[in-house]
PDB file of N, CA and C in Angstrom:
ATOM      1  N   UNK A   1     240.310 -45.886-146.279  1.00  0.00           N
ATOM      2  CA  UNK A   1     241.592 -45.830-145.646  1.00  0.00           C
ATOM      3  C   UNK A   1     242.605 -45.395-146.714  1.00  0.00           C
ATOM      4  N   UNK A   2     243.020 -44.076-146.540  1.00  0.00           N
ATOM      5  CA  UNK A   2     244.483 -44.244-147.595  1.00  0.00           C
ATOM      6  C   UNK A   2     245.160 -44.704-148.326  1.00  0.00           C
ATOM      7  N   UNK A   3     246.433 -44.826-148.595  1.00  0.00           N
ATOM      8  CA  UNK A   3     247.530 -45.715-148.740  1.00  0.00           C
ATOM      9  C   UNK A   3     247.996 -45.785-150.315  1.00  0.00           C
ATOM     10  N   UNK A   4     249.236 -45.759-150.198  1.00  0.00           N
ATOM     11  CA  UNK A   4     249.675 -45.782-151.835  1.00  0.00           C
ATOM     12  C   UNK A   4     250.162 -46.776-152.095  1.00  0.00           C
ATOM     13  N   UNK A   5     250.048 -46.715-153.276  1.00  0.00           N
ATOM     14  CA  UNK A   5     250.478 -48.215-154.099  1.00  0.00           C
ATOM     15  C   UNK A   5     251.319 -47.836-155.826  1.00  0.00           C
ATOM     16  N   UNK A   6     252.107 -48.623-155.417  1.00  0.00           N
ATOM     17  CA  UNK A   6     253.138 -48.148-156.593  1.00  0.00           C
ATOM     18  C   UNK A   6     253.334 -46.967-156.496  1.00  0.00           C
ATOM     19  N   UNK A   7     253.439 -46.152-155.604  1.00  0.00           N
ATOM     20  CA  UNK A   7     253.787 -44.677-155.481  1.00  0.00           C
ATOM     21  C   UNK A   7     252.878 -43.827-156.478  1.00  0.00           C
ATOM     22  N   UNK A   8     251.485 -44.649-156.004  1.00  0.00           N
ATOM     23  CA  UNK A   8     250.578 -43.416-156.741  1.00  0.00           C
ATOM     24  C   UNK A   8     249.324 -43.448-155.499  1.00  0.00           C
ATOM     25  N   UNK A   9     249.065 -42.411-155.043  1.00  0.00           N
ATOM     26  CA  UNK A   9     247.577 -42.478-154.065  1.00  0.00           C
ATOM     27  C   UNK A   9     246.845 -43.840-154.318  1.00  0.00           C
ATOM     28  N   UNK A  10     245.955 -44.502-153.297  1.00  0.00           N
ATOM     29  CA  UNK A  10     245.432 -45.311-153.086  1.00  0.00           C
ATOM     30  C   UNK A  10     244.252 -45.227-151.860  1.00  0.00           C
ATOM     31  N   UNK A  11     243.073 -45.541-152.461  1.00  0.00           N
ATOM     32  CA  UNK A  11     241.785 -45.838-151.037  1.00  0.00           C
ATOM     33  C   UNK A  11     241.365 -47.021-150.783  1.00  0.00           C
ATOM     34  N   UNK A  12     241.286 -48.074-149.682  1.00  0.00           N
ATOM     35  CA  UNK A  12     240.899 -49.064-149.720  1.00  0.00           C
ATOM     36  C   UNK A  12     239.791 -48.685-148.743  1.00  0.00           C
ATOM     37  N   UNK A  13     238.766 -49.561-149.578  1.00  0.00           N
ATOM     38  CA  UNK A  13     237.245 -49.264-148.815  1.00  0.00           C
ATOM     39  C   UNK A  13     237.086 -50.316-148.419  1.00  0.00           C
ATOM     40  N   UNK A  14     236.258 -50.835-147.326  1.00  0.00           N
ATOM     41  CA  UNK A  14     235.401 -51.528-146.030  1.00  0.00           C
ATOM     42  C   UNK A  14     234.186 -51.330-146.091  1.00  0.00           C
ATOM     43  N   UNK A  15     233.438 -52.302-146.097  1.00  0.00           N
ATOM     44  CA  UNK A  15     231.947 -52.321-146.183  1.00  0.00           C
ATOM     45  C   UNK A  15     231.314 -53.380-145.007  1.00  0.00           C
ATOM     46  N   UNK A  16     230.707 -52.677-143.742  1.00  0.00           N
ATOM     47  CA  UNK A  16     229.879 -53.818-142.775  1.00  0.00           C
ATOM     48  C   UNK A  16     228.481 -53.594-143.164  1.00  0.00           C
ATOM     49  N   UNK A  17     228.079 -55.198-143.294  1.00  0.00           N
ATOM     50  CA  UNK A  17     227.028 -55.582-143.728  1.00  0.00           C
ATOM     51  C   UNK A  17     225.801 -55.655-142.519  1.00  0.00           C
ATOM     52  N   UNK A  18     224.763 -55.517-142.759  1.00  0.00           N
ATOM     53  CA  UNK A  18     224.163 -55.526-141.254  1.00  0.00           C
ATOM     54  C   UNK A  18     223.902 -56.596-140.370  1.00  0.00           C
ATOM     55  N   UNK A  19     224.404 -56.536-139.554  1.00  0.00           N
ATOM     56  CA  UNK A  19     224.374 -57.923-138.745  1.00  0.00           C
ATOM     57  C   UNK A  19     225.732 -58.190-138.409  1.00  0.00           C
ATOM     58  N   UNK A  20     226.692 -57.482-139.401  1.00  0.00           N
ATOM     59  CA  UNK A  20     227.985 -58.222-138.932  1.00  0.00           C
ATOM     60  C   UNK A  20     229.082 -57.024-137.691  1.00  0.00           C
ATOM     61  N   UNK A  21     229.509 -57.864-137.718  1.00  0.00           N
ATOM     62  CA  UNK A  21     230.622 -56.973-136.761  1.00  0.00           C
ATOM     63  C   UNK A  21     231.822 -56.198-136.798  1.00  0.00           C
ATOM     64  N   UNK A  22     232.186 -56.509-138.331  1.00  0.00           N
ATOM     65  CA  UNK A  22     233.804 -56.171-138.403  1.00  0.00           C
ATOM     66  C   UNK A  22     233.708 -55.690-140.222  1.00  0.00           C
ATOM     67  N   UNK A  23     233.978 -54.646-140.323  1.00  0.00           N
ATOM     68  CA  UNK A  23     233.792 -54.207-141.886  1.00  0.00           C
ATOM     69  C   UNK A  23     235.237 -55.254-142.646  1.00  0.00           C
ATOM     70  N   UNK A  24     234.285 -55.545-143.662  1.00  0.00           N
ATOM     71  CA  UNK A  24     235.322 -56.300-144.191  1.00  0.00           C
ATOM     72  C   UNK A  24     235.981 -55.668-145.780  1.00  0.00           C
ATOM     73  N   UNK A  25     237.103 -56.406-146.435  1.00  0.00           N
ATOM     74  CA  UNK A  25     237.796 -55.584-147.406  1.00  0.00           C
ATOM     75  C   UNK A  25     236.451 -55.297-148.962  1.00  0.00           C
ATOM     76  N   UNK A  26     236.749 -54.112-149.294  1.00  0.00           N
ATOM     77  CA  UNK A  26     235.731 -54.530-150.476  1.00  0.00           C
ATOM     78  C   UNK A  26     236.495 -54.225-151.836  1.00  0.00           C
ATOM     79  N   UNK A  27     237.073 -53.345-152.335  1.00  0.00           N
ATOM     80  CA  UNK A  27     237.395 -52.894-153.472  1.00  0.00           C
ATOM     81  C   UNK A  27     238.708 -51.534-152.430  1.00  0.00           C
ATOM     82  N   UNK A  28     240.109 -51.907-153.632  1.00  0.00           N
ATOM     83  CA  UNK A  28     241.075 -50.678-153.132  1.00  0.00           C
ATOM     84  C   UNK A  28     241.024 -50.713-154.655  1.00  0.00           C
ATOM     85  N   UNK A  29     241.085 -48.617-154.758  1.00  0.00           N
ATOM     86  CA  UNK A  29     241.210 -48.062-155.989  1.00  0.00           C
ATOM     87  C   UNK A  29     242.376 -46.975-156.212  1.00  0.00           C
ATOM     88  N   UNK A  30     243.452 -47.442-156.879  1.00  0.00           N
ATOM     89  CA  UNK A  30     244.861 -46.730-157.097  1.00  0.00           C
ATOM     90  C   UNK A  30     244.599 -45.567-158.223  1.00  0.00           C
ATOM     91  N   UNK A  31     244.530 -44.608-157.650  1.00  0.00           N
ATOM     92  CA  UNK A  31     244.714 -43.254-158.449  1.00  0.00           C
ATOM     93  C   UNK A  31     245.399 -42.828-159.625  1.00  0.00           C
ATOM     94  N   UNK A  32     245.426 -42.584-160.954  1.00  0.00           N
ATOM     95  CA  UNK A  32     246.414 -42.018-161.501  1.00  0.00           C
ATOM     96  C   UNK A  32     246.404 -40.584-161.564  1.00  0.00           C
ATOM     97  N   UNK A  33     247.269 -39.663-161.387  1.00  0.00           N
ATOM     98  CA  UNK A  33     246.737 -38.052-161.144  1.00  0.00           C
ATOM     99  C   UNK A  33     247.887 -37.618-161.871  1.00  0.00           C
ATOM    100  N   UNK A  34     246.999 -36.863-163.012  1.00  0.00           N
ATOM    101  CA  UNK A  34     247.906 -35.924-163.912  1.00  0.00           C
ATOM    102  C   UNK A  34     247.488 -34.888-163.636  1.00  0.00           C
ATOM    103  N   UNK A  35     247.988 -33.128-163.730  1.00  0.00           N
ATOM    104  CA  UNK A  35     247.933 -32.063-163.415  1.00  0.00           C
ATOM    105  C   UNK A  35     246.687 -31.552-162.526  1.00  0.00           C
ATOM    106  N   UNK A  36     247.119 -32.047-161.273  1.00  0.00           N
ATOM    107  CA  UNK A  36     246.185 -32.298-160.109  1.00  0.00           C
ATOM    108  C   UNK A  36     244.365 -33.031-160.352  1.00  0.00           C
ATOM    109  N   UNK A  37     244.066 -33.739-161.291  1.00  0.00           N
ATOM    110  CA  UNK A  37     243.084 -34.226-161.713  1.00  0.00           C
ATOM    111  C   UNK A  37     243.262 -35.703-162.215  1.00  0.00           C
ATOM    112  N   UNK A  38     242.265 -36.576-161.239  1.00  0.00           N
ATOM    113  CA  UNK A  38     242.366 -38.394-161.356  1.00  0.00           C
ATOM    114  C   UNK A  38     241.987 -38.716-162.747  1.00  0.00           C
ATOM    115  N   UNK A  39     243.052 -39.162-163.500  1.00  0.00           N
ATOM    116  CA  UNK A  39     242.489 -39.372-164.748  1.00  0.00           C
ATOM    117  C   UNK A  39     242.562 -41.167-165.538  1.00  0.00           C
ATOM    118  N   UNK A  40     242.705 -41.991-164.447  1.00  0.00           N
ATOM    119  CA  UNK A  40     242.761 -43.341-164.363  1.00  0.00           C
ATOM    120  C   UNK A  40     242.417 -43.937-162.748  1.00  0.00           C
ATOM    121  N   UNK A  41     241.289 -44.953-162.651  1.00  0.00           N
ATOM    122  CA  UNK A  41     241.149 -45.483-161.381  1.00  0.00           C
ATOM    123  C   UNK A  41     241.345 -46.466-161.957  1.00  0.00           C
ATOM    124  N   UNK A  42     242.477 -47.894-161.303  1.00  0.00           N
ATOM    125  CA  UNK A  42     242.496 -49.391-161.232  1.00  0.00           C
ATOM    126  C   UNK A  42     241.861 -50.044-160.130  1.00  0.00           C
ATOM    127  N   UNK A  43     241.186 -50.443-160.113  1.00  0.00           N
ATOM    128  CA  UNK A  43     240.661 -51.052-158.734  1.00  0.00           C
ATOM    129  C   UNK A  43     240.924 -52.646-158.398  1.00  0.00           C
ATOM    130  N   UNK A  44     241.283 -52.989-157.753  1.00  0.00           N
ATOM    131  CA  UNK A  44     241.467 -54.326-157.342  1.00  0.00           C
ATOM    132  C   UNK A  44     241.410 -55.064-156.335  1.00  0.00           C
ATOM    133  N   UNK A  45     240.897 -56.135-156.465  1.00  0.00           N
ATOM    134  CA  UNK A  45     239.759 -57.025-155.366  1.00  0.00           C
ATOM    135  C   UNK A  45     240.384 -57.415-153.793  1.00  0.00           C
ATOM    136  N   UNK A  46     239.154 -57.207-153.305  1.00  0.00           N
ATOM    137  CA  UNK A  46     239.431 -57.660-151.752  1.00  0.00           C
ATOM    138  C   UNK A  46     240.815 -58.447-151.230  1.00  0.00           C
ATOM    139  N   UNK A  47     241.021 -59.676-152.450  1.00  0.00           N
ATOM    140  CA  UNK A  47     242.268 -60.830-151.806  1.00  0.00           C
ATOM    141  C   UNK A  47     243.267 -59.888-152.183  1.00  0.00           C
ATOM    142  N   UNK A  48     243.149 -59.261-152.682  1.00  0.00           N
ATOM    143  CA  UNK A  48     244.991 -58.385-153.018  1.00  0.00           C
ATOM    144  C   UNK A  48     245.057 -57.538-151.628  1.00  0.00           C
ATOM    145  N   UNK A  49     244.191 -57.332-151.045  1.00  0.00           N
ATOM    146  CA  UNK A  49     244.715 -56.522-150.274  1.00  0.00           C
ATOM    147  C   UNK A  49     245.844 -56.780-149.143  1.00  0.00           C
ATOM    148  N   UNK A  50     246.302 -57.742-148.655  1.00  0.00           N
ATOM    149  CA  UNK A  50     247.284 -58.055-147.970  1.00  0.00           C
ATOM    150  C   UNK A  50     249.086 -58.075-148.763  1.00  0.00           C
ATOM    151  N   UNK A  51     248.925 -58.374-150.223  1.00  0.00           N
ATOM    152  CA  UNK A  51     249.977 -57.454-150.858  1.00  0.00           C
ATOM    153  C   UNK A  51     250.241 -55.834-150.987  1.00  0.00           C
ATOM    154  N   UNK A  52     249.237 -55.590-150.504  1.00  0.00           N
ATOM    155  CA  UNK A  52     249.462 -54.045-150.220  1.00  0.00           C
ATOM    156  C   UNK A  52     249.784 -53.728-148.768  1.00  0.00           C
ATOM    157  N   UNK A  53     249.552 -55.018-148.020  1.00  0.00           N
ATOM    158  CA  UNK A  53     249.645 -54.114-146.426  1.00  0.00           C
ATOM    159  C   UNK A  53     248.674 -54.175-145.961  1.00  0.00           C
ATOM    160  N   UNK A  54     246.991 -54.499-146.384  1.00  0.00           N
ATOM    161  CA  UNK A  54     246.224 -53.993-145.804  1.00  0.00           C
ATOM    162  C   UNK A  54     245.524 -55.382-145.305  1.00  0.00           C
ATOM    163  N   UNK A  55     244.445 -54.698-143.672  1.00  0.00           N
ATOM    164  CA  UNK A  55     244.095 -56.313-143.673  1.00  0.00           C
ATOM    165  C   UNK A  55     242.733 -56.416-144.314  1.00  0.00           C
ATOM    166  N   UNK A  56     242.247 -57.466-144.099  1.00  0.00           N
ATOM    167  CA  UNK A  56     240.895 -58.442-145.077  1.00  0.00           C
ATOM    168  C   UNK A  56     239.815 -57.338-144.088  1.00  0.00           C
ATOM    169  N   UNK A  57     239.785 -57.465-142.999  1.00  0.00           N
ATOM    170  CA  UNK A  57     238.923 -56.685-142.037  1.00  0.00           C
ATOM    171  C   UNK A  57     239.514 -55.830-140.761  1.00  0.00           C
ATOM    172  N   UNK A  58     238.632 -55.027-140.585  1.00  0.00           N
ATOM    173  CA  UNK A  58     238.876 -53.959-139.407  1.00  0.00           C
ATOM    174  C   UNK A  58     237.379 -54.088-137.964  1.00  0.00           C
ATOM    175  N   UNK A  59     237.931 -54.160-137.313  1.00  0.00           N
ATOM    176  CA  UNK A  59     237.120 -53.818-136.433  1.00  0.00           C
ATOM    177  C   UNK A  59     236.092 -52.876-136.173  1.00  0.00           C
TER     178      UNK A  59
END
């Protein structure tokens, strides 16, 4: 899923496990991009994601 953070690109990924029903949060990774090339990923854990906006799981 998209989304920026600190006004730099951002992907938050979802991972459903088998058996379950609802992909849940796994890792969002904030971009740093110098002359069109990512040259820093921060990644940070599932519980942060609701300071960003995002929820724990998706349907």
């Amino acid at each position: 899923m998209p989304k920026r953070a600190n006004r730099q690109p951002a992907v938050a990924g979802y991972v459903r496990l088998p058996g379950d029903s609802e992909y849940r949060a796994q890792v969002l990774n904030v971009l740093r991009v110098e002359d069109e090339k990512i040259t820093e990923i921060t990644a940070f854990e599932p519980h942060l994601f609701p300071a960003f906006g995002l929820p724990l799981t998706l349907s």
